[in-house]
C-alpha atoms as a PDB file:
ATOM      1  CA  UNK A   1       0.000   0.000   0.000  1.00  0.00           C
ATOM      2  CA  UNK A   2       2.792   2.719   1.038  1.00  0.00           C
ATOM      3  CA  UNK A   3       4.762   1.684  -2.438  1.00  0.00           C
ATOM      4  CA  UNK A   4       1.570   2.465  -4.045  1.00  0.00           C
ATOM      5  CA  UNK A   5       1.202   5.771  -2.969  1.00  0.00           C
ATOM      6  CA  UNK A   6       5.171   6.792  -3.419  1.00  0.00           C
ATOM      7  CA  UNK A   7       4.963   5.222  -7.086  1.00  0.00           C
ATOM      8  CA  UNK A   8       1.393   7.421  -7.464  1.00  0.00           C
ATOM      9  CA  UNK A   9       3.349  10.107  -5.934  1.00  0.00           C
ATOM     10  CA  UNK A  10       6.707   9.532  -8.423  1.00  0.00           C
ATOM     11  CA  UNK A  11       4.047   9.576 -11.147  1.00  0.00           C
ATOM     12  CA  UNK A  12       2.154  12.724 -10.208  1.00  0.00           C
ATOM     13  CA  UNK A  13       5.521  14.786  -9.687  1.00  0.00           C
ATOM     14  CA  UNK A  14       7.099  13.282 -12.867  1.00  0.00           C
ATOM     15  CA  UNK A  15       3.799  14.685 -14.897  1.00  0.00           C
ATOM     16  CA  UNK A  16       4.555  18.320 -13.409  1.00  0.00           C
ATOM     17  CA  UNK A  17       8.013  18.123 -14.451  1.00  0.00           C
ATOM     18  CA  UNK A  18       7.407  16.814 -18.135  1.00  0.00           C
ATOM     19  CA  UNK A  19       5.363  19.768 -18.349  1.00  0.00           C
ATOM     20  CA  UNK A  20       8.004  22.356 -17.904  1.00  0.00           C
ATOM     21  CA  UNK A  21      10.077  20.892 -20.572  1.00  0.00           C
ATOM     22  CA  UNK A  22       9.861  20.687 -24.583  1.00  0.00           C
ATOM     23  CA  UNK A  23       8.176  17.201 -24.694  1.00  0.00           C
ATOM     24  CA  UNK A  24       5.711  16.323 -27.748  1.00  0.00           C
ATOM     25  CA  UNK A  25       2.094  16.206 -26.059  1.00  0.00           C
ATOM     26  CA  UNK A  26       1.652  12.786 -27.215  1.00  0.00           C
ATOM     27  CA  UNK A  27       5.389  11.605 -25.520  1.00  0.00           C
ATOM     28  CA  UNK A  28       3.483  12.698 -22.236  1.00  0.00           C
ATOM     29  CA  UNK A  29       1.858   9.524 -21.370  1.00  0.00           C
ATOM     30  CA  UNK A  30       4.310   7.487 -18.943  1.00  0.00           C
ATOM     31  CA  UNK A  31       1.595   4.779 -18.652  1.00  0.00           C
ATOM     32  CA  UNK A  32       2.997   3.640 -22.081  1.00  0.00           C
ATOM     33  CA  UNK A  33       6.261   1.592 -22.107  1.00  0.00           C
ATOM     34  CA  UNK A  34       7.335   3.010 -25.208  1.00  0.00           C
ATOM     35  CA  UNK A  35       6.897   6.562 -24.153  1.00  0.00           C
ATOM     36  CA  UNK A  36       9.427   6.035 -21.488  1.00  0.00           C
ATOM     37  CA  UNK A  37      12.030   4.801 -23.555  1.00  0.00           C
ATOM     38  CA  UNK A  38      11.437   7.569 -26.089  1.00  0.00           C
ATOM     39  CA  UNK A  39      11.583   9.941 -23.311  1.00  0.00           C
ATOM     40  CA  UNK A  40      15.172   8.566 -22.173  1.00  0.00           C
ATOM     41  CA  UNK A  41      16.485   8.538 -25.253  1.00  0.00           C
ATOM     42  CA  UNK A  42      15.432  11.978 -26.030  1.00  0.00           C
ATOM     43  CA  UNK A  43      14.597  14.397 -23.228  1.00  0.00           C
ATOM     44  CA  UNK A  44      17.700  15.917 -22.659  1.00  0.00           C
ATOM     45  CA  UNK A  45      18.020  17.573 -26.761  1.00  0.00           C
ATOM     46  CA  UNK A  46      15.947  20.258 -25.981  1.00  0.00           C
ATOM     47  CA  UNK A  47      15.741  20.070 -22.132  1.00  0.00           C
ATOM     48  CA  UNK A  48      19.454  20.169 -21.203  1.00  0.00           C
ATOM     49  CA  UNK A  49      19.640  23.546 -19.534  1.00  0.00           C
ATOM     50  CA  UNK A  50      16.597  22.142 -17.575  1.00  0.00           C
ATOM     51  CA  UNK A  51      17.342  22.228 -13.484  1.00  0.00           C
ATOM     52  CA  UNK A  52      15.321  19.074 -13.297  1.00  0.00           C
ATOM     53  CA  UNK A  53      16.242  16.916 -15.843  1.00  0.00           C
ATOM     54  CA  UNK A  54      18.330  14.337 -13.516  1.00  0.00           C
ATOM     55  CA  UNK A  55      15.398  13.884 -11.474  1.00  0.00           C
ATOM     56  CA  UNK A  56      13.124  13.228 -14.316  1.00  0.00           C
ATOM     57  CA  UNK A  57      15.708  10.372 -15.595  1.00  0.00           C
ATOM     58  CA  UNK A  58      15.423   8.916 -12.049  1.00  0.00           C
ATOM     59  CA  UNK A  59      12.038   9.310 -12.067  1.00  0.00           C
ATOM     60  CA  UNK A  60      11.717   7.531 -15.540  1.00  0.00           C
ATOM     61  CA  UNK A  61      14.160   4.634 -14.562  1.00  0.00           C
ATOM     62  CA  UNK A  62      11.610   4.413 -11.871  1.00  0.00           C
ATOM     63  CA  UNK A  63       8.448   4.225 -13.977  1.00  0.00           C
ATOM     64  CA  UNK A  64      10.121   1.994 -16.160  1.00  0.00           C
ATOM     65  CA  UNK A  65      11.142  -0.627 -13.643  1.00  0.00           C
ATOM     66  CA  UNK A  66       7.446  -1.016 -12.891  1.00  0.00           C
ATOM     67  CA  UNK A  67       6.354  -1.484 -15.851  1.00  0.00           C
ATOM     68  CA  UNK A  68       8.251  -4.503 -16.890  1.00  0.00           C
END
């Protein structure tokens, strides 16, 4: 139950921080496997300069471990 809530939590704060960035609208959805790859492969072109970008990696590596 509490890993629930942190991983709803990781999930909630990862979608604010995806929103700051230059991420196609359609990249958004971290529910899809594919989308996190796509977003680890390619987040940091146009995000570099971005205070936040290591904790969005974490955050994907996170998402992405679940999902498997």
């Amino acid at each position: 139950m509490a890993d629930d809530l942190f991983q709803l939590a990781d999930l909630n704060r990862l979608r604010l921080l995806l929103e700051t960035m230059d991420v196609p609208e359609m990249r958004r959805d971290v529910t899809k496997p594919a989308n996190v790859r796509w977003l680890l492969r390619n987040l940091a072109i146009r995000n570099s300069n971005n205070t936040a970008l290591r904790e969005v990696f974490r955050l994907l590596k996170g998402v992405g471990r679940t999902k498997k």
